[in-house]
PDB file of N, CA and C in Angstrom:
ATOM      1  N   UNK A   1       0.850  -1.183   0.000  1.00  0.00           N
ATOM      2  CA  UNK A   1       0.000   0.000   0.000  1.00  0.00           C
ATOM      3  C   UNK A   1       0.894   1.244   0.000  1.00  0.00           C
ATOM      4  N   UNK A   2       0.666   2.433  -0.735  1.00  0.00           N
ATOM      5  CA  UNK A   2       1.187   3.803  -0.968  1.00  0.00           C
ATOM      6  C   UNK A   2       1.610   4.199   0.426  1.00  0.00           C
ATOM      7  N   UNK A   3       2.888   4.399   0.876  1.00  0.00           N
ATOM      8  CA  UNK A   3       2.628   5.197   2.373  1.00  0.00           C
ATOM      9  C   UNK A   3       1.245   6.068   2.252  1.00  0.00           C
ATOM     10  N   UNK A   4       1.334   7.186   1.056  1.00  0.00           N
ATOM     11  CA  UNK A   4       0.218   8.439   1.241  1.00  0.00           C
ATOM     12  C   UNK A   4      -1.003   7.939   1.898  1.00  0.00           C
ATOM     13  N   UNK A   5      -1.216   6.713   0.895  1.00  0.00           N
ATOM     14  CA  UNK A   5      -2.672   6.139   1.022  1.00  0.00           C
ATOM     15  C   UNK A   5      -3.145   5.354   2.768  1.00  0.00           C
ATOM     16  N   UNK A   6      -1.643   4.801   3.391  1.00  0.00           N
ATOM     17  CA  UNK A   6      -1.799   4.211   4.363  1.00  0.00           C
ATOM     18  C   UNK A   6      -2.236   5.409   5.169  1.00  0.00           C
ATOM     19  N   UNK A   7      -1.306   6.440   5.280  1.00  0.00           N
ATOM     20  CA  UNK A   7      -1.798   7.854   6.396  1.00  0.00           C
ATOM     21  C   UNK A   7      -2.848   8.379   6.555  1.00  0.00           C
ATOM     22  N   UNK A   8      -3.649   8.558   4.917  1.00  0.00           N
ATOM     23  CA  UNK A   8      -5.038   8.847   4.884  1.00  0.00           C
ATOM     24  C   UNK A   8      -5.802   7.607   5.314  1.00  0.00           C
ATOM     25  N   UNK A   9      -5.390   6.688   5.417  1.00  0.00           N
ATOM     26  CA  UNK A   9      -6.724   5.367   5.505  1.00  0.00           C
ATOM     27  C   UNK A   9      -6.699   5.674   7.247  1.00  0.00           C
ATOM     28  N   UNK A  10      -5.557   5.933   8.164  1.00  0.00           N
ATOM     29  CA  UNK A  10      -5.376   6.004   9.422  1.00  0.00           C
ATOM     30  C   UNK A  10      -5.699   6.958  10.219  1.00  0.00           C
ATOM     31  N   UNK A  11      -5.829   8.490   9.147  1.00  0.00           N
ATOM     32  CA  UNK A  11      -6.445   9.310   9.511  1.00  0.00           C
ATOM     33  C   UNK A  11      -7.627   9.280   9.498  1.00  0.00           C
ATOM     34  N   UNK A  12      -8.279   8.781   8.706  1.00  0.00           N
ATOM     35  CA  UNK A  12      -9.703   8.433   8.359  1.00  0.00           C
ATOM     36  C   UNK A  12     -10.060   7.612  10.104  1.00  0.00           C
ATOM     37  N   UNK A  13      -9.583   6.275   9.759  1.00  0.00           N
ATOM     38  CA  UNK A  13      -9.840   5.453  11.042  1.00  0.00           C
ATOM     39  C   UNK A  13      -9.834   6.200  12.834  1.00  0.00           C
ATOM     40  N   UNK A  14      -8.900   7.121  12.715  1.00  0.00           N
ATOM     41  CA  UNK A  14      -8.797   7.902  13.728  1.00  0.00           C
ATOM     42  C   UNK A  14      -9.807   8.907  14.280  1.00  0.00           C
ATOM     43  N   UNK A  15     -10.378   9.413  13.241  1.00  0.00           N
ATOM     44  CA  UNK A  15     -12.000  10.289  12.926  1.00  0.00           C
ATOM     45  C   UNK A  15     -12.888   9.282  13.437  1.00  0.00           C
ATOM     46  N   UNK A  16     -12.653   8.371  12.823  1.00  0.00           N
ATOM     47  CA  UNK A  16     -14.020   7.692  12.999  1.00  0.00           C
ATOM     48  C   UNK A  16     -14.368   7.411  14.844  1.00  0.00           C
ATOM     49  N   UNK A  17     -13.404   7.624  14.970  1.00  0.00           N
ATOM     50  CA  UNK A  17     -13.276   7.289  16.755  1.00  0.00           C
ATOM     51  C   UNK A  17     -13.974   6.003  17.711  1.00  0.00           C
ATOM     52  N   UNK A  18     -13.447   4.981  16.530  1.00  0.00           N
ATOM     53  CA  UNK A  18     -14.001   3.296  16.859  1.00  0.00           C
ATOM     54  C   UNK A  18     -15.031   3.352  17.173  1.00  0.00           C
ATOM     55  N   UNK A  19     -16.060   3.781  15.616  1.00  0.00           N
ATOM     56  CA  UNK A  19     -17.321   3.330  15.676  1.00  0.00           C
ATOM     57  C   UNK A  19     -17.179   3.003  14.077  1.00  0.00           C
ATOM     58  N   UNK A  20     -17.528   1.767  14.378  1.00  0.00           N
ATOM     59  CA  UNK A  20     -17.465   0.630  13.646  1.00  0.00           C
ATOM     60  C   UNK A  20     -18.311   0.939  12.040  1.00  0.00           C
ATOM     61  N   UNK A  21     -19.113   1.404  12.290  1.00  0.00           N
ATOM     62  CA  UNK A  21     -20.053   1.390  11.164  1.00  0.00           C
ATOM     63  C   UNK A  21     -19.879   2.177  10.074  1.00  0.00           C
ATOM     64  N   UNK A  22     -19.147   3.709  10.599  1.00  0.00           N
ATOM     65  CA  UNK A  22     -18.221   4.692  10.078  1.00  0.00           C
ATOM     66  C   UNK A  22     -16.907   4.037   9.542  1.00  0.00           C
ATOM     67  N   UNK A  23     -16.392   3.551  10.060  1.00  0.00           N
ATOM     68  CA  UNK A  23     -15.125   2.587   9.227  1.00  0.00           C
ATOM     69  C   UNK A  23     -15.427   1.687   8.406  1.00  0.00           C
ATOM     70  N   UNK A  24     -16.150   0.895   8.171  1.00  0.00           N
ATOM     71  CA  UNK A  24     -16.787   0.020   7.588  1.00  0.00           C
ATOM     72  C   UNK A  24     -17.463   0.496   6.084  1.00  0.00           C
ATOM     73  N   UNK A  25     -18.207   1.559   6.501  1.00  0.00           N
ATOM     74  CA  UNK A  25     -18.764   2.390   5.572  1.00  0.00           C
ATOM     75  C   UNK A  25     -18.065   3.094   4.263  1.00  0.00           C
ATOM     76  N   UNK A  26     -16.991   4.051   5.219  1.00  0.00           N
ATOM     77  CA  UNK A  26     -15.921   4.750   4.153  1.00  0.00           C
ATOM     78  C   UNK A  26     -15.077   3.789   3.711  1.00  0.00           C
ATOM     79  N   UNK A  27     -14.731   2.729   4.209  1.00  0.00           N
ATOM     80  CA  UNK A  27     -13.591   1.812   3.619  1.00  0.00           C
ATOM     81  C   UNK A  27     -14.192   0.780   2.048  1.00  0.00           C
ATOM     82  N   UNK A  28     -15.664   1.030   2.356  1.00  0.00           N
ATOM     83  CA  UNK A  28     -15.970   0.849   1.058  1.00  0.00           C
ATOM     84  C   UNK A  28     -16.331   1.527   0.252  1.00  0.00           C
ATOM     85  N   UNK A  29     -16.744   2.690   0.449  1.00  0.00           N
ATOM     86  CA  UNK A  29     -16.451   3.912  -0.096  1.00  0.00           C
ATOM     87  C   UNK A  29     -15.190   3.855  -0.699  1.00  0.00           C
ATOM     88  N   UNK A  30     -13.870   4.242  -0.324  1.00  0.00           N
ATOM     89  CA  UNK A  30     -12.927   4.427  -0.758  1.00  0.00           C
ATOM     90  C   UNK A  30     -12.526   2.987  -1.121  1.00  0.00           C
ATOM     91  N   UNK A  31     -12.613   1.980  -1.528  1.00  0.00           N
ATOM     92  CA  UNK A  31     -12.321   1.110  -1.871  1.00  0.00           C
ATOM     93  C   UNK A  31     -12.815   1.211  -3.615  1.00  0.00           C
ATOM     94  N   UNK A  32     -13.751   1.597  -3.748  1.00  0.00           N
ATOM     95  CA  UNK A  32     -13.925   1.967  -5.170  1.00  0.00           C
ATOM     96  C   UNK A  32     -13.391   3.463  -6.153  1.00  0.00           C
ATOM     97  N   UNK A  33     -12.939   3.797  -5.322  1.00  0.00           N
ATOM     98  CA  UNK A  33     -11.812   5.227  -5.563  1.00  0.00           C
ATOM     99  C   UNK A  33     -10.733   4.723  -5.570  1.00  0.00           C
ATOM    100  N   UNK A  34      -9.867   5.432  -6.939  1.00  0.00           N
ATOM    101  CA  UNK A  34      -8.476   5.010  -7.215  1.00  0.00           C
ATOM    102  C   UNK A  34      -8.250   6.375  -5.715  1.00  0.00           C
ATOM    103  N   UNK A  35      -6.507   5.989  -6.113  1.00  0.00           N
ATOM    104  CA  UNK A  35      -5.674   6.635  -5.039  1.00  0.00           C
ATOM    105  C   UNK A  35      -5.897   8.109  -5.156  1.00  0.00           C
ATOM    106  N   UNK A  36      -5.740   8.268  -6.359  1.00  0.00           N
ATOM    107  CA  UNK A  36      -5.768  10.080  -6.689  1.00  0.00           C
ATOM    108  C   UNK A  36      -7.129  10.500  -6.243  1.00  0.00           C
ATOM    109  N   UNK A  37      -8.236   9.843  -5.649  1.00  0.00           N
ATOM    110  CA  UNK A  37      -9.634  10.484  -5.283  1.00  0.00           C
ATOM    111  C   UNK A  37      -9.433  10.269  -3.946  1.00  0.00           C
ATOM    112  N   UNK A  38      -8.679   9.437  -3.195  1.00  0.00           N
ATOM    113  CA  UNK A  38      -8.693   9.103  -1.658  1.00  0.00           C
ATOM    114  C   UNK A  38      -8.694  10.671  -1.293  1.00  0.00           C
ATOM    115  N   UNK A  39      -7.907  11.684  -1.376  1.00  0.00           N
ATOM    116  CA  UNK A  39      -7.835  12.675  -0.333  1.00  0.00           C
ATOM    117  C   UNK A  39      -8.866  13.870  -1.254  1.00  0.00           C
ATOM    118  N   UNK A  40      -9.409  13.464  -2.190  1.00  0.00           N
ATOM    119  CA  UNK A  40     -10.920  14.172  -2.114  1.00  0.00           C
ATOM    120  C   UNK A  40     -11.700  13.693  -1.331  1.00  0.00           C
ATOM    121  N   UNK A  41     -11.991  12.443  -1.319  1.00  0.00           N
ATOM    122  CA  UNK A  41     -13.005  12.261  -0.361  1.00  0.00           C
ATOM    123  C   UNK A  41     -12.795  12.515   1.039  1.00  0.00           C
ATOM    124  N   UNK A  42     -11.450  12.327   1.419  1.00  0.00           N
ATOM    125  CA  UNK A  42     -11.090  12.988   2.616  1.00  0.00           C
ATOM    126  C   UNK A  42     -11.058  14.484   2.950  1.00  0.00           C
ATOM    127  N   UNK A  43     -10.813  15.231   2.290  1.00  0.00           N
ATOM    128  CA  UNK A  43     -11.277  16.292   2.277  1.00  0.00           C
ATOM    129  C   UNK A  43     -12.910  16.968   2.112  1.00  0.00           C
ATOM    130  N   UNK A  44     -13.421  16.259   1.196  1.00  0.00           N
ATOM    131  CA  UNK A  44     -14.839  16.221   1.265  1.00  0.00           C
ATOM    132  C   UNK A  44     -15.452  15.638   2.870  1.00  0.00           C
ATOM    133  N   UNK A  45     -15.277  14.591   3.167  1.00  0.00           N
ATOM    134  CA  UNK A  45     -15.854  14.446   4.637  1.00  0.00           C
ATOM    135  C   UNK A  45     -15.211  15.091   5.765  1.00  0.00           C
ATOM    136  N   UNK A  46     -13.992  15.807   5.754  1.00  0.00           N
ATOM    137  CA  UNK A  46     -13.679  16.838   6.887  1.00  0.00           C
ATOM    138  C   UNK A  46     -14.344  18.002   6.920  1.00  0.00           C
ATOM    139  N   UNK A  47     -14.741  18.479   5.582  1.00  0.00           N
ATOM    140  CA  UNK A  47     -15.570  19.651   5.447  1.00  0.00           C
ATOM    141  C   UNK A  47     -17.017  19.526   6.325  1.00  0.00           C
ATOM    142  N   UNK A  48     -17.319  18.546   6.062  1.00  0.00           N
ATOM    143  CA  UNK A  48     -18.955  18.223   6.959  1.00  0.00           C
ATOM    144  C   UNK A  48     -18.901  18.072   8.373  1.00  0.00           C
ATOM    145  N   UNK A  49     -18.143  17.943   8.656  1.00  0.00           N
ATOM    146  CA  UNK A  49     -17.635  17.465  10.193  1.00  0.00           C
ATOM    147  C   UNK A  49     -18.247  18.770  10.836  1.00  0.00           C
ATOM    148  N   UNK A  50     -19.022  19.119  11.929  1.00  0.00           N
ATOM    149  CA  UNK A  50     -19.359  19.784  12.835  1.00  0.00           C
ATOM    150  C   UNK A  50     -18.171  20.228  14.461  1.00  0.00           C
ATOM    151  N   UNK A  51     -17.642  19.150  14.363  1.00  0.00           N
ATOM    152  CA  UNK A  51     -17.315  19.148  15.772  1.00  0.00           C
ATOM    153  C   UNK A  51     -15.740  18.119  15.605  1.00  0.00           C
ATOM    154  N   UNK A  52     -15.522  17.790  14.446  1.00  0.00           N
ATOM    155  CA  UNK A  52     -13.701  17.012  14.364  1.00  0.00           C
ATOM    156  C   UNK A  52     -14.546  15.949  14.585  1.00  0.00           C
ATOM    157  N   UNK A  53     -15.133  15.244  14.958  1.00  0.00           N
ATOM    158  CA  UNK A  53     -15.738  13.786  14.766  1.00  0.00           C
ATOM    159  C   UNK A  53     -16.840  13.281  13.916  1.00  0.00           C
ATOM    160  N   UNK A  54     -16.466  12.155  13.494  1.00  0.00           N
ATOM    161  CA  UNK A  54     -17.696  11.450  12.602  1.00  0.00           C
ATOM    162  C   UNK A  54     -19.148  10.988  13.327  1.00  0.00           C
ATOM    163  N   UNK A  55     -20.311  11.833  12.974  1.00  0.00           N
ATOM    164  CA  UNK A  55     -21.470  11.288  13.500  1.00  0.00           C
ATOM    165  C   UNK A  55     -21.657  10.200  12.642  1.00  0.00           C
ATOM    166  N   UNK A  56     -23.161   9.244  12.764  1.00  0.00           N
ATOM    167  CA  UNK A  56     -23.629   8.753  11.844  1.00  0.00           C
ATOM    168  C   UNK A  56     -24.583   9.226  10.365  1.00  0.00           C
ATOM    169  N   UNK A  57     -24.360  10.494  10.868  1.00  0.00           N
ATOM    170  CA  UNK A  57     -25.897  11.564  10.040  1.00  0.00           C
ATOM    171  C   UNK A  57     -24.607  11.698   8.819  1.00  0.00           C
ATOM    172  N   UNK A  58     -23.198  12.298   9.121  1.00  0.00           N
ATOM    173  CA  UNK A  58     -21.879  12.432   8.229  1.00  0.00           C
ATOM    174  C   UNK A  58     -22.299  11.235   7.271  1.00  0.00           C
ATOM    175  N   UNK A  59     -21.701  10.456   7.770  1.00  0.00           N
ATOM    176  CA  UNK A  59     -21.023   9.075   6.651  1.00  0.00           C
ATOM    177  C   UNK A  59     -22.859   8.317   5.567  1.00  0.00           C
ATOM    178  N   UNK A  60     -23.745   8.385   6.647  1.00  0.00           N
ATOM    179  CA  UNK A  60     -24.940   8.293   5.731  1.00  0.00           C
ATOM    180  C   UNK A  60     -24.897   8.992   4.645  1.00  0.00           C
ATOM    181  N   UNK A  61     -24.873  10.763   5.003  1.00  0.00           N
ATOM    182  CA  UNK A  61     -24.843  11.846   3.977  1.00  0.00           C
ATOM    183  C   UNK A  61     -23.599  10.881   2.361  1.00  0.00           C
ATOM    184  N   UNK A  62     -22.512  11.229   3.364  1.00  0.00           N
ATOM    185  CA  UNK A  62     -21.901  10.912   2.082  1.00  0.00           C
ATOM    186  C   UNK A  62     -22.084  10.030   1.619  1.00  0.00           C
ATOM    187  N   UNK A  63     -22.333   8.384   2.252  1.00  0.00           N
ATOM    188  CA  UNK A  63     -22.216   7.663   1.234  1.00  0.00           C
ATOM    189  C   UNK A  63     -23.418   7.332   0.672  1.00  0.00           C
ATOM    190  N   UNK A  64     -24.838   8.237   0.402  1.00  0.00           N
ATOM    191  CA  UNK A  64     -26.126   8.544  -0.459  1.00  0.00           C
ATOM    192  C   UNK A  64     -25.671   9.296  -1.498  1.00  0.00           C
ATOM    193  N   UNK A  65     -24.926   9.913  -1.299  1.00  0.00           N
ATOM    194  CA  UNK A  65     -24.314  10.988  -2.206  1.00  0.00           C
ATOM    195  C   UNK A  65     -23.407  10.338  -3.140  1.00  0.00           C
ATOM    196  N   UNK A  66     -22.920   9.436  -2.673  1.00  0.00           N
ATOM    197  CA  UNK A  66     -22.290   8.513  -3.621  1.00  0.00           C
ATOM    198  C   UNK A  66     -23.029   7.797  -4.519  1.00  0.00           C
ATOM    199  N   UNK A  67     -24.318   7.320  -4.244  1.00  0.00           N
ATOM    200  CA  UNK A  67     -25.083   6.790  -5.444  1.00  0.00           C
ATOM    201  C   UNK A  67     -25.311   7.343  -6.544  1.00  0.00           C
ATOM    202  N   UNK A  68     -25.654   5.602  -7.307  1.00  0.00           N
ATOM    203  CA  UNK A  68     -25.738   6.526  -8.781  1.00  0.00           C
ATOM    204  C   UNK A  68     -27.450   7.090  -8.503  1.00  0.00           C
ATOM    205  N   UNK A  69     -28.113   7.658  -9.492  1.00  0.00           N
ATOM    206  CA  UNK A  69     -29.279   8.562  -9.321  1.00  0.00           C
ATOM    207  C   UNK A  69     -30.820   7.362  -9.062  1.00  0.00           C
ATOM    208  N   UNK A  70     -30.402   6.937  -9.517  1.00  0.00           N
ATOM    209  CA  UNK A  70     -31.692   5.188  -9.784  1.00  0.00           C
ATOM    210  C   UNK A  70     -31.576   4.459  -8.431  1.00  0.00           C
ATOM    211  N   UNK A  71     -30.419   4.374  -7.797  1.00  0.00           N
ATOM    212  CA  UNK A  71     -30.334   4.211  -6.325  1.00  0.00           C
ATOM    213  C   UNK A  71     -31.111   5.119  -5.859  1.00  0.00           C
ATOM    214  N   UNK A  72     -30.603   5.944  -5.286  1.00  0.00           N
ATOM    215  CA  UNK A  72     -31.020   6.966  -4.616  1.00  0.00           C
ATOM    216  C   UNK A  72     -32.304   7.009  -5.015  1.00  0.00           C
ATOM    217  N   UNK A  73     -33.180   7.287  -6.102  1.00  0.00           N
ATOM    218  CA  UNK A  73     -34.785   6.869  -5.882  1.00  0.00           C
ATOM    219  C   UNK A  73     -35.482   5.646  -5.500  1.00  0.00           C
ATOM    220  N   UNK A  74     -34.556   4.800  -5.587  1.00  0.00           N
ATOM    221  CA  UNK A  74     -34.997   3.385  -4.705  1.00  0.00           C
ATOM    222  C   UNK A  74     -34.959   3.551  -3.612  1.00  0.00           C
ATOM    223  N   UNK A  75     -33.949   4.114  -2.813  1.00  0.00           N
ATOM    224  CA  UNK A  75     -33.620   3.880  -1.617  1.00  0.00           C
ATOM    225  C   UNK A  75     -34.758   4.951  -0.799  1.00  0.00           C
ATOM    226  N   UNK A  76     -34.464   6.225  -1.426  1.00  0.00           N
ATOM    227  CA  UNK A  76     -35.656   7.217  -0.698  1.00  0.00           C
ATOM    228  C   UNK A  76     -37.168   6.534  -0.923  1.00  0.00           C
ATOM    229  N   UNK A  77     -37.881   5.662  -1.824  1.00  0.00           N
ATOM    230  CA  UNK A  77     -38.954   4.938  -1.849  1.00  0.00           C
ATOM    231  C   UNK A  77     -38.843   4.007  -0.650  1.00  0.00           C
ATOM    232  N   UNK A  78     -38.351   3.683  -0.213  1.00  0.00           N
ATOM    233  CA  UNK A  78     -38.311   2.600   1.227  1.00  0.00           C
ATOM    234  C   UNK A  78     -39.231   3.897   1.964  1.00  0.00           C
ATOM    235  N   UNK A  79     -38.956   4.905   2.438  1.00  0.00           N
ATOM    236  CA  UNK A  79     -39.369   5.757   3.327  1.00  0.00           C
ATOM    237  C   UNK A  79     -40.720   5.453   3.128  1.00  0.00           C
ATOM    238  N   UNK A  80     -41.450   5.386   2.610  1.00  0.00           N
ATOM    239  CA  UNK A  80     -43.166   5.146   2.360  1.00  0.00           C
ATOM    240  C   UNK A  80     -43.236   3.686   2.800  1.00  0.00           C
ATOM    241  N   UNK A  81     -42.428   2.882   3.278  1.00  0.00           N
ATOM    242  CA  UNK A  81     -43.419   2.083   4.406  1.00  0.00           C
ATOM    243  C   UNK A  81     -42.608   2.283   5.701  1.00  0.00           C
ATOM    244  N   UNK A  82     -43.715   1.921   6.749  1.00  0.00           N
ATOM    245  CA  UNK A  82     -43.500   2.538   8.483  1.00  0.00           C
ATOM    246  C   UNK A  82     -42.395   1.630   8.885  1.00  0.00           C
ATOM    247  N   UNK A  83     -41.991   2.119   9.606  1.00  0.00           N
ATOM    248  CA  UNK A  83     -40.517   2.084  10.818  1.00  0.00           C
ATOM    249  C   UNK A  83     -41.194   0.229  10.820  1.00  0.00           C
ATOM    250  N   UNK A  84     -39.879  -0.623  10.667  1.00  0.00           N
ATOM    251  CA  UNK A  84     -39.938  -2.245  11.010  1.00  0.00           C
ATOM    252  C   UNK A  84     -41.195  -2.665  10.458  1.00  0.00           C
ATOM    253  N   UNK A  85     -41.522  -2.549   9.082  1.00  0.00           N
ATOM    254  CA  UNK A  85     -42.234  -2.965   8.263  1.00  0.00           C
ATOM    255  C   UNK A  85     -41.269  -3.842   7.576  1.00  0.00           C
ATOM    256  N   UNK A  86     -41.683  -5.216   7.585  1.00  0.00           N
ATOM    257  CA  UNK A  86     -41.033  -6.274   6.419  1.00  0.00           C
ATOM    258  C   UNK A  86     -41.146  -6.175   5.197  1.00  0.00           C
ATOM    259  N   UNK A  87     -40.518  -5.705   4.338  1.00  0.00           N
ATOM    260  CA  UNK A  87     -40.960  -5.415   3.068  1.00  0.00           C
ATOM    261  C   UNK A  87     -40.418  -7.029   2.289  1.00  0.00           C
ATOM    262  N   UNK A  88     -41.404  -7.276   1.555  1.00  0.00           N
ATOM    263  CA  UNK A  88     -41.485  -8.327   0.624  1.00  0.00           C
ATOM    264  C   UNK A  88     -40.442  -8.083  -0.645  1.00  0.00           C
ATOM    265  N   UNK A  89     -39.441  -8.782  -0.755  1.00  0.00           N
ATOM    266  CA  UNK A  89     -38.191  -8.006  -2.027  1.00  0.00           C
ATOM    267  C   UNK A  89     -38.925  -8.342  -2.980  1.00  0.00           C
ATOM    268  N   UNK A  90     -39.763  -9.253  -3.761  1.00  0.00           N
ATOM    269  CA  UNK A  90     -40.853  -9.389  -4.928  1.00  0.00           C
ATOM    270  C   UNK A  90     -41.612  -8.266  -5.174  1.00  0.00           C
ATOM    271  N   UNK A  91     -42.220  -8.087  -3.945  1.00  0.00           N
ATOM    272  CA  UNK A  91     -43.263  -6.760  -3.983  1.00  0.00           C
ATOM    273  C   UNK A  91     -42.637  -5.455  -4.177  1.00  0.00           C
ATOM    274  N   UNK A  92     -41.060  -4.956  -3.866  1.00  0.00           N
ATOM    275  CA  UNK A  92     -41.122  -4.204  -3.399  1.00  0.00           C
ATOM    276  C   UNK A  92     -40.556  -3.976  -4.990  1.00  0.00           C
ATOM    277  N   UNK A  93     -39.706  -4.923  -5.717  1.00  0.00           N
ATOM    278  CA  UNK A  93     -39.158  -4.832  -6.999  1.00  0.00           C
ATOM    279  C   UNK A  93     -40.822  -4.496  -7.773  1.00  0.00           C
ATOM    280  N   UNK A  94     -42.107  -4.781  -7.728  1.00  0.00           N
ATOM    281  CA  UNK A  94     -42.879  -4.489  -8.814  1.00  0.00           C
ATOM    282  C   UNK A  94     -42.745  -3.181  -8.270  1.00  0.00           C
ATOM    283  N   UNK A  95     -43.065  -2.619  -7.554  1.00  0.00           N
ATOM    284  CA  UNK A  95     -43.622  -1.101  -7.056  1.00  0.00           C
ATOM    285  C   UNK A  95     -42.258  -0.174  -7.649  1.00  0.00           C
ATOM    286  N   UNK A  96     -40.900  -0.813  -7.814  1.00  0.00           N
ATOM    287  CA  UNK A  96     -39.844  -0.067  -7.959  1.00  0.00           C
ATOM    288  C   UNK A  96     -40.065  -0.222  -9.732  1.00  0.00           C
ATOM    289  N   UNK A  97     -40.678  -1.085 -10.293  1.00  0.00           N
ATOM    290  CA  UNK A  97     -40.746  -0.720 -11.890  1.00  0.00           C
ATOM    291  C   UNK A  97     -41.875  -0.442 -12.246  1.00  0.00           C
ATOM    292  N   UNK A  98     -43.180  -0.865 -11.353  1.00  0.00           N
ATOM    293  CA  UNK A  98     -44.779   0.693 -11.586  1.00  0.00           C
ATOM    294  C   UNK A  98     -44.012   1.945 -11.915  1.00  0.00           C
ATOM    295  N   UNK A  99     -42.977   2.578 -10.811  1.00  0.00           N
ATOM    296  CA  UNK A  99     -42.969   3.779 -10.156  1.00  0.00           C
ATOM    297  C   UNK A  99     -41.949   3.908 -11.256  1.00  0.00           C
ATOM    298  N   UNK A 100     -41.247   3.169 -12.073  1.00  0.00           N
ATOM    299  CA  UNK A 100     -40.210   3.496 -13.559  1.00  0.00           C
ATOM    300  C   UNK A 100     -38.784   3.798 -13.091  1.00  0.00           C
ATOM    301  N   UNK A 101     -38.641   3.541 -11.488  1.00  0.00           N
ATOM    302  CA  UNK A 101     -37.686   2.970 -11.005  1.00  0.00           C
ATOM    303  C   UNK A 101     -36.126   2.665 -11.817  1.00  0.00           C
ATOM    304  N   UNK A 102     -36.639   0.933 -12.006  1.00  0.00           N
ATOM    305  CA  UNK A 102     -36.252  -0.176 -12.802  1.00  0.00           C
ATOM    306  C   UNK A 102     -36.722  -0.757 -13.615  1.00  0.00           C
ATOM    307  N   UNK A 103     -36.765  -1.095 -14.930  1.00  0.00           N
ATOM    308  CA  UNK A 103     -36.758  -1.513 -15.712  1.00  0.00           C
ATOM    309  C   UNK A 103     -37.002  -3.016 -15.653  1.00  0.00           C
ATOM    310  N   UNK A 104     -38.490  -3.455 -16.065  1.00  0.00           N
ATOM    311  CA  UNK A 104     -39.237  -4.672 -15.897  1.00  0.00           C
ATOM    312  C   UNK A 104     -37.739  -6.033 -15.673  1.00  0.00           C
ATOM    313  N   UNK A 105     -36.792  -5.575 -17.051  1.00  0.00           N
ATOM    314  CA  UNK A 105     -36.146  -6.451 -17.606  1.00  0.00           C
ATOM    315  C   UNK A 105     -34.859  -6.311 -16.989  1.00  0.00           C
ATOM    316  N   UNK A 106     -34.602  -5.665 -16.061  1.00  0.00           N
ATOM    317  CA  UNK A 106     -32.977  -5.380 -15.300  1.00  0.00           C
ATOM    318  C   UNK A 106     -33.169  -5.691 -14.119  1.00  0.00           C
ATOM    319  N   UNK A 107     -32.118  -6.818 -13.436  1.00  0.00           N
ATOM    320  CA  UNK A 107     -31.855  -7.429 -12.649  1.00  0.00           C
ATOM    321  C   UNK A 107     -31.182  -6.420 -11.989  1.00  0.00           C
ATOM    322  N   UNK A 108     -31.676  -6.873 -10.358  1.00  0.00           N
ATOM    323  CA  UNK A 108     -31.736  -5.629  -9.180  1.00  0.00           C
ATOM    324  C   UNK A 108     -29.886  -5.409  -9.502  1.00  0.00           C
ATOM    325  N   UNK A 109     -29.006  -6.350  -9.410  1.00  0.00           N
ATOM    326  CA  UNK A 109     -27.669  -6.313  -9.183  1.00  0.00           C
ATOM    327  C   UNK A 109     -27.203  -5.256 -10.542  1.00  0.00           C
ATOM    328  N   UNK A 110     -28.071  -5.423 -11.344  1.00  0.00           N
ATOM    329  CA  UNK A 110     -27.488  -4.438 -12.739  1.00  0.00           C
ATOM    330  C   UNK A 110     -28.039  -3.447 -12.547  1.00  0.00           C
ATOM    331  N   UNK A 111     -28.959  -2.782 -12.008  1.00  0.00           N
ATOM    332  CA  UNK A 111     -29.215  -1.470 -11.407  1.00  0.00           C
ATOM    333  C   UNK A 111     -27.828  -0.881 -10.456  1.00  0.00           C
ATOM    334  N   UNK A 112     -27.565  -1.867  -9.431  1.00  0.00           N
ATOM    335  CA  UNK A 112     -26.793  -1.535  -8.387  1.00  0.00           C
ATOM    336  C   UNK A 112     -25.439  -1.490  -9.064  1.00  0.00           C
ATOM    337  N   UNK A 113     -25.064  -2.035 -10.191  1.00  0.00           N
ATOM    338  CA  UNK A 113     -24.241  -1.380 -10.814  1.00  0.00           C
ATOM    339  C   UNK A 113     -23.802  -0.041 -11.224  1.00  0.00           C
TER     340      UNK A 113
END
């Protein structure tokens, strides 16, 4: 690994202030970023920072913001059913290609592409 890249991955980890879900999160985040984008995105999530530490409201933000646009209207459609509602993944795929979502004929994983 790049020294550069190791310092930023440690600085990152250090923010996160061993909460797990925040590390977990950006490391796949930046796992799909070549090297030359690592310290944008690091710079991009220091900017949001309120207080020098990572909330959970931070790393959500960014990594929604990372979706492609067809995500992100899938994902904000979850909000229309109530808190610990089981959603049916059959059901929930017709309502996501009624709503023109997805495409009758594209497999959920080729969206998430």
């Amino acid at each position: 690994v790049n020294e550069d890249l190791e310092k930023i991955g440690k600085k990152i980890v250090t923010k996160c202030g061993g909460l797990p879900l925040a590390i977990v999160v950006l490391a796949g985040l930046m796992s799909r970023k070549s090297p030359n984008e690592w310290n944008d995105v690091y710079d991009s999530l220091w900017r949001r920072l309120k207080d020098d530490s990572i909330q959970f409201s931070t790393v959500f933000d960014l990594s929604f913001m990372e979706l492609k646009h067809e995500l992100k209207l899938c994902f904000l459609y979850l909000s229309v059913f109530p808190e610990d509602y089981e959603i049916d993944v059959e059901q929930l795929v017709r309502l996501l290609v009624a709503e023109g979502f997805i495409q009758e004929d594209e497999e959920m994983e080729d969206v998430a592409r």
